[in-house]
Protein backbone atom coordinates (compact mmCIF):
# COMPACT_ATOMS: atom_id res chain seq x y z
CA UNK A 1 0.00 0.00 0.00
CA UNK A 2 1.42 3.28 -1.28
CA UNK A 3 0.47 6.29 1.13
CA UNK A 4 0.87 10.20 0.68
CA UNK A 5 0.64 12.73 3.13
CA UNK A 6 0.82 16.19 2.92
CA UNK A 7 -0.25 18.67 6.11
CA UNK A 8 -2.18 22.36 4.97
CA UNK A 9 -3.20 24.72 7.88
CA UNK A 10 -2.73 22.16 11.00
CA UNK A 11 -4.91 19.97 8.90
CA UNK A 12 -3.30 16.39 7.59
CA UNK A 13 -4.37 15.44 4.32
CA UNK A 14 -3.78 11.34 3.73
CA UNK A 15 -4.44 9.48 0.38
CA UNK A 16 -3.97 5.72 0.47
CA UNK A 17 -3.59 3.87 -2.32
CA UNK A 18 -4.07 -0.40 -2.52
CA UNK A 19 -5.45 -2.48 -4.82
CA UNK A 20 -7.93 -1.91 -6.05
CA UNK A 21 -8.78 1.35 -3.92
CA UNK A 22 -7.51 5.01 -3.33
CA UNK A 23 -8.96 6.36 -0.42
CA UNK A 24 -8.40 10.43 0.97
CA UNK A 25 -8.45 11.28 4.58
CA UNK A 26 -9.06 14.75 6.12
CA UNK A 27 -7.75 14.69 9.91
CA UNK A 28 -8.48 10.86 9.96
CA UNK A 29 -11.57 11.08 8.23
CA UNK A 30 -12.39 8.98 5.30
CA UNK A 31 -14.17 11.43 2.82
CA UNK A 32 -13.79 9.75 -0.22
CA UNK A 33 -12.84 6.51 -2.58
CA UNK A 34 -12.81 5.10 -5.89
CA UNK A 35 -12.45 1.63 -6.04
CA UNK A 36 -12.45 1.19 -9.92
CA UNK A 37 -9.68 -1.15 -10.66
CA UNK A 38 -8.18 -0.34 -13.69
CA UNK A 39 -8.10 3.38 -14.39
CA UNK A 40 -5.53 5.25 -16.13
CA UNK A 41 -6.46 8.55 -13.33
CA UNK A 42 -8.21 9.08 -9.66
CA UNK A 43 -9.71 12.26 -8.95
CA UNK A 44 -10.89 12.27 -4.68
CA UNK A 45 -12.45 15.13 -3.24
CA UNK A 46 -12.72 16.50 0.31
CA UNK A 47 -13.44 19.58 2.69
CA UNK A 48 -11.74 21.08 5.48
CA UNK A 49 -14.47 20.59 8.21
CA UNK A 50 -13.29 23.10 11.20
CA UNK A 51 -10.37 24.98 12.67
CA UNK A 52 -8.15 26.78 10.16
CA UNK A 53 -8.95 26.82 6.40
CA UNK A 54 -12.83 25.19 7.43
CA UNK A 55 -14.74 25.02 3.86
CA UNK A 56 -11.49 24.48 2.16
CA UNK A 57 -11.89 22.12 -0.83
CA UNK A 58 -9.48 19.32 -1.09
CA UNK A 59 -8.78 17.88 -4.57
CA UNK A 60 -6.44 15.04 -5.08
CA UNK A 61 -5.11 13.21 -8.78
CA UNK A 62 -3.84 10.43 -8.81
CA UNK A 63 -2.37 9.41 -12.26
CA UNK A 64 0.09 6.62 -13.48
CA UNK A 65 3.45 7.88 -13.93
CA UNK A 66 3.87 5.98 -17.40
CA UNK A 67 1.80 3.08 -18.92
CA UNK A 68 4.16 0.42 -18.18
CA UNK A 69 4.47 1.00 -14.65
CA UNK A 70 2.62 0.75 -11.16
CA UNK A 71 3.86 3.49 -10.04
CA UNK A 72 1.81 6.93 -9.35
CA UNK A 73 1.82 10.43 -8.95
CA UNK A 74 -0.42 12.02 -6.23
CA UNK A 75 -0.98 15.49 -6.87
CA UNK A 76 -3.23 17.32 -3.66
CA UNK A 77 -4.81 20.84 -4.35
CA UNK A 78 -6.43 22.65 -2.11
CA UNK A 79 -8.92 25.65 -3.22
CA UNK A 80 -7.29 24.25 -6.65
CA UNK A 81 -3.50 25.43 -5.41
CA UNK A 82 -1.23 22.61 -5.17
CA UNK A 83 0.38 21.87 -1.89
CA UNK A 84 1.86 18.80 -2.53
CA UNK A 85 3.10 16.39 -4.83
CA UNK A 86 4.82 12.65 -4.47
């Protein structure tokens, strides 16, 4: 299982990814999934619930880096700025 983590305003952002799904948590939250198993992209969505940045939209892609690989780029927005990417 392949995880990526990036933090934004005291929040933690977490997007695990196993076969066959990609899962984002907000602050230990699960807020969204995709589960399709063979899909060239994964786009997750999320919100900031409270504290700093509450109402914040979270927006992760997850893409394959090439088409002969397993590996994967996660790309995390928030209010469509990228913060992170692994």
């Amino acid at each position: 299982m392949a995880t990526y983590t990036a933090q934004y305003k005291g929040h933690t952002i977490v997007v695990k990814k196993s076969i066959p799904s990609k899962r984002l948590f907000v602050d230990g939250e699960l807020q969204d999934v995709s589960a399709a198993f063979f899909e060239a992209g994964t786009l997750l969505w999320g919100r900031i619930k409270s504290g700093d940045g509450c109402g914040d939209t979270v927006k992760v892609r997850l893409a394959y880096c090439n088409p002969w690989s397993f590996l994967m780029t996660c790309w995390i927005f928030v209010n469509d700025t990228l913060i992170s990417k692994q």
